[in-house]
Protein backbone atom coordinates (compact mmCIF):
# COMPACT_ATOMS: atom_id res chain seq x y z
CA UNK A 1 0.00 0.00 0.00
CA UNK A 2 1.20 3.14 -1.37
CA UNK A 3 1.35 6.61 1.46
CA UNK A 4 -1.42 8.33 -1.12
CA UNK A 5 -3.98 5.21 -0.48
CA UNK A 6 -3.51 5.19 3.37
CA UNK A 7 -4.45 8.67 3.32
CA UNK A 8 -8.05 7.59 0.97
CA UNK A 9 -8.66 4.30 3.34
CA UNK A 10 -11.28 4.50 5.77
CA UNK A 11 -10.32 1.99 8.68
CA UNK A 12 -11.26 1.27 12.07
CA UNK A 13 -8.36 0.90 13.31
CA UNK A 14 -6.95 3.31 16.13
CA UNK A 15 -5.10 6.41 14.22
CA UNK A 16 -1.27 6.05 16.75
CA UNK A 17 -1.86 1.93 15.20
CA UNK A 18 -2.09 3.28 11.10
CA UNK A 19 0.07 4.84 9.09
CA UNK A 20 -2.77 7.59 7.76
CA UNK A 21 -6.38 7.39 7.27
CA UNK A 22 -9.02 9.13 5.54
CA UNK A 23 -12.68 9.45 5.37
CA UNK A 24 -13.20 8.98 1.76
CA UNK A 25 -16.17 6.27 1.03
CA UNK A 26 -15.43 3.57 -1.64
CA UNK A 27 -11.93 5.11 -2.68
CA UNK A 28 -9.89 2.31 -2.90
CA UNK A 29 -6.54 3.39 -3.78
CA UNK A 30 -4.34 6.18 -4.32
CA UNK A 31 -0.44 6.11 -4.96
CA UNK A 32 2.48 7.26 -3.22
CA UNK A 33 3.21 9.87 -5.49
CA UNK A 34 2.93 13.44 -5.10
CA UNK A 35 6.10 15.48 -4.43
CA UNK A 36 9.01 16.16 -1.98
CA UNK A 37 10.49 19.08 -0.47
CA UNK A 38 12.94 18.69 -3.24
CA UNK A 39 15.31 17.60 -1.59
CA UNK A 40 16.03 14.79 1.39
CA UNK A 41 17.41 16.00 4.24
CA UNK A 42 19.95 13.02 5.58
CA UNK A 43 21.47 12.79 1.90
CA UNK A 44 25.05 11.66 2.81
CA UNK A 45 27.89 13.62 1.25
CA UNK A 46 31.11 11.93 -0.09
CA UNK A 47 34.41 13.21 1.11
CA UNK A 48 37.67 12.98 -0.73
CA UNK A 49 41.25 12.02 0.14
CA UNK A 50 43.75 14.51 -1.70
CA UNK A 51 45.67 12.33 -3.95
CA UNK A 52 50.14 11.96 -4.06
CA UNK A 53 50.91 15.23 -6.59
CA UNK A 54 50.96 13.67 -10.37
CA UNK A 55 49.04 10.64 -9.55
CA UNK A 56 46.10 9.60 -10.27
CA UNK A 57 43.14 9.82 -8.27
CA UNK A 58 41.36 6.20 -6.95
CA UNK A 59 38.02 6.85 -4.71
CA UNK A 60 38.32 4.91 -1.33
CA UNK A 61 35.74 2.41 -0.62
CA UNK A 62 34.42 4.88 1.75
CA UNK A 63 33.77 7.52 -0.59
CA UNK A 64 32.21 5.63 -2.92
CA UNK A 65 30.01 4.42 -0.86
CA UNK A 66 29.09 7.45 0.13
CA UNK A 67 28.86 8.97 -3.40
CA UNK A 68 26.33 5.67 -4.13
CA UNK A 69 24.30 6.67 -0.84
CA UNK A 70 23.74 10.12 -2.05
CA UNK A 71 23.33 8.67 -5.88
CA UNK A 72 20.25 7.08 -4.49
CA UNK A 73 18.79 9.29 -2.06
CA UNK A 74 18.81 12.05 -5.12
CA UNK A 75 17.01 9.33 -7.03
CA UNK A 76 14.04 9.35 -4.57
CA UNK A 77 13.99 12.96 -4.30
CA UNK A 78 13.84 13.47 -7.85
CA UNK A 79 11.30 10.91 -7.66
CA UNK A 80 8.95 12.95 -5.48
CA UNK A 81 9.53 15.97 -7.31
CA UNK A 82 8.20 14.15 -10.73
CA UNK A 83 5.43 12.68 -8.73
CA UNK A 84 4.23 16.19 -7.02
CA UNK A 85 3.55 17.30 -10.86
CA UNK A 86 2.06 13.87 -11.39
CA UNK A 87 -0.40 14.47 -8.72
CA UNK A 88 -0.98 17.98 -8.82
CA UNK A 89 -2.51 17.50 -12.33
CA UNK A 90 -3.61 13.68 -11.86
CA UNK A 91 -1.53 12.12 -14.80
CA UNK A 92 2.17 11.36 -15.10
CA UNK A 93 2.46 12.48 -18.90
CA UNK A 94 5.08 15.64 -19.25
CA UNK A 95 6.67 14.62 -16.26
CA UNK A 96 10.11 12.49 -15.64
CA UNK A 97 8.59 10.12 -13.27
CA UNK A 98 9.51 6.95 -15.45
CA UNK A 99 13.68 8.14 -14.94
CA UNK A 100 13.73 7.81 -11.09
CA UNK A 101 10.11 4.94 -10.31
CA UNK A 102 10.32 1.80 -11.81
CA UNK A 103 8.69 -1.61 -11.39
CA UNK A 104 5.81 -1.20 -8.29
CA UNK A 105 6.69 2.33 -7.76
CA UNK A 106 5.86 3.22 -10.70
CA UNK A 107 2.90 0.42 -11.90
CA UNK A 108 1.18 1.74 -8.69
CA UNK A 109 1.80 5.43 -8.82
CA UNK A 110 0.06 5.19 -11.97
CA UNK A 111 -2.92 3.02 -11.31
CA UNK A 112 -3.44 5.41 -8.45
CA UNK A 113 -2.94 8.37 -10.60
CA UNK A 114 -6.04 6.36 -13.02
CA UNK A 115 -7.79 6.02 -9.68
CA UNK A 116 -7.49 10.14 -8.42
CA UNK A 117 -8.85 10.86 -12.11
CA UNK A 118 -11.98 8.67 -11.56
CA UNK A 119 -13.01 10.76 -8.43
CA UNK A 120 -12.18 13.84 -9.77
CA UNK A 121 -9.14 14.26 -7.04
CA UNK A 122 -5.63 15.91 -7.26
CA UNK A 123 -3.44 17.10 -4.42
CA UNK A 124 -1.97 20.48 -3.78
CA UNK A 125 1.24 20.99 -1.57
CA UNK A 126 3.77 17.99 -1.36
CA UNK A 127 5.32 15.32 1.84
CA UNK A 128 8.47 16.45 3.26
CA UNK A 129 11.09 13.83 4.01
CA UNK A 130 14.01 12.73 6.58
CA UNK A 131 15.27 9.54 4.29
CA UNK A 132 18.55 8.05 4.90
CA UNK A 133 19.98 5.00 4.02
CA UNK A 134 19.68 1.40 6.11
CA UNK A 135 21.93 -0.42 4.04
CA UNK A 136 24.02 -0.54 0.59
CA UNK A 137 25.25 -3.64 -1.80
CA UNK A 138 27.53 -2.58 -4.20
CA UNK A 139 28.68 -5.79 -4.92
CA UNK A 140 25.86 -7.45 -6.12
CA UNK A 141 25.08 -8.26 -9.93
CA UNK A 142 22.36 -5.46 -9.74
CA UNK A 143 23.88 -3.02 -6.80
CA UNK A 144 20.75 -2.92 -4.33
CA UNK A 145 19.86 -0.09 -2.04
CA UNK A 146 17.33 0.18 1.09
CA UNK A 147 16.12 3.64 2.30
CA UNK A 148 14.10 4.56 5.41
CA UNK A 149 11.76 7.52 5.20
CA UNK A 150 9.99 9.88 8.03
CA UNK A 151 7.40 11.36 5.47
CA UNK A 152 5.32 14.14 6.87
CA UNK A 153 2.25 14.83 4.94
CA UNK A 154 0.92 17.71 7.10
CA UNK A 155 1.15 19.80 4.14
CA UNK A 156 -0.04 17.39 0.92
CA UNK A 157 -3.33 17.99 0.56
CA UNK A 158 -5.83 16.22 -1.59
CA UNK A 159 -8.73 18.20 -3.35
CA UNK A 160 -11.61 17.71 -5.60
CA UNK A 161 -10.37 18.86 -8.84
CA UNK A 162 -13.56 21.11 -10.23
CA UNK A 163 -14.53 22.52 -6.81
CA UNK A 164 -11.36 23.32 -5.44
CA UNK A 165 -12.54 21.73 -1.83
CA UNK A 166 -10.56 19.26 0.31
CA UNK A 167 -11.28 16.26 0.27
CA UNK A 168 -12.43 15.25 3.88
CA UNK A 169 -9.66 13.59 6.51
CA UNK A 170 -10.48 12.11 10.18
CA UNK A 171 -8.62 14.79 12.40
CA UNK A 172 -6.75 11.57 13.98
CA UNK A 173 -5.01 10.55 11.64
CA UNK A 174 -1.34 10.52 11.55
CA UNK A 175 0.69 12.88 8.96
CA UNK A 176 4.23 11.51 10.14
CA UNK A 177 5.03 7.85 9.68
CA UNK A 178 7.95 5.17 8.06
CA UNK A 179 8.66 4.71 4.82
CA UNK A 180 10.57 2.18 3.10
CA UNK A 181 12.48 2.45 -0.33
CA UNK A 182 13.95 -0.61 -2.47
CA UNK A 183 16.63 0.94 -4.77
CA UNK A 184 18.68 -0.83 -7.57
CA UNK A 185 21.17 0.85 -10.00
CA UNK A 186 20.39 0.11 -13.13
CA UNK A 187 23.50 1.25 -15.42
CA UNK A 188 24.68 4.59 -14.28
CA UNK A 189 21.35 6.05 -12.69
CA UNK A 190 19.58 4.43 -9.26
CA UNK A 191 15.95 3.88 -9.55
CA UNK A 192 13.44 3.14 -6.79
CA UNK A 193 11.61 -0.05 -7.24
CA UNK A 194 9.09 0.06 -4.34
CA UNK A 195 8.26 2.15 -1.69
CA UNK A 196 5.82 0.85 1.27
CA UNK A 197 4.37 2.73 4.05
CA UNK A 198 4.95 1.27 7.61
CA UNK A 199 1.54 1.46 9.68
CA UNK A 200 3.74 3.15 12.77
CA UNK A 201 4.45 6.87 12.98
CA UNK A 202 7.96 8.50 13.20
């Protein structure tokens, strides 16, 4: 379940126990997608050795670890970005969305984006983000990255498209709550692969 169809599930269950609710009747999914702050604020930065003078330069494993680590947090805020125009005019066409989501993110961005157009629904504002990175493998065939998101939606707001009006929340909900990002490098460029909502707050 994507962070845009927690937020259009009604649910019983106790708002501290979910990761977000919402009030909306019969809506049955809608994507994480919308947009980030533009940028993540635990991107890691890579640090350099000074080389011996006319030698040449060889990263440590350190730094290009790091450099990876950034690499992919960059990919998921760039994915965010594309996603905020995505769902600010309900369709992913015009947008870059396809460079940075791949697989499920992208399959169920857009069969939410389908979904927002049915009910006449697009969002205004975007998540912010604290992402950093739980772990790396460089070494496998297909390098692999996991990320771990705080994504506050206090300020991504979903409205009826015609009307302007918001589309009705429960005031219990929660706005702040885990994320978590698959990330593989395919080639030169990371792209994220999945990203799941936890049902606990952060």
């Amino acid at each position: 379940m994507t962070p845009a169809r927690l937020h259009l599930r009604t649910s019983s269950v106790p708002a501290r126990n979910r990761a977000a609710l919402v009030a909306l009747i019969g809506c049955c999914a809608v994507g994480l997608t919308a947009c980030s702050d533009g940028g993540t604020g635990d991107n890691a930065k890579s640090s350099t050795t000074p080389s011996a003078p006319n030698s040449p330069y060889s990263p440590s494993p350190s730094t290009s670890e790091d450099a990876e680590k950034a690499a992919a947090l960059q990919a998921y805020s760039r994915m965010w970005d594309e996603q905020a125009k995505a769902y600010a005019k309900g369709d992913s066409k015009e947008t870059d969305l396809s460079q940075y989501a791949v697989a499920l993110a992208l399959s169920g961005t857009e069969d939410d984006l389908k979904d927002l157009r049915s009910k006449g629904i697009v969002t205004t504002g975007a998540p912010t983000h604290e992402t950093t990175v739980a772990s790396l493998e460089l070494g496998k065939k297909v390098p692999h990255a996991k990320l771990t998101d705080c994504l506050d939606s206090t300020h991504w707001k979903f409205v009826y498209r015609k009307s302007g009006k918001p589309v009705v929340m429960p005031k219990n909900r929660l706005v702040r709550y885990v994320t978590q990002i698959e990330a593989e490098k395919w080639g030169k460029q990371w792209k994220i692969v999945d990203v799941v909502p936890q049902q606990r707050a952060c």
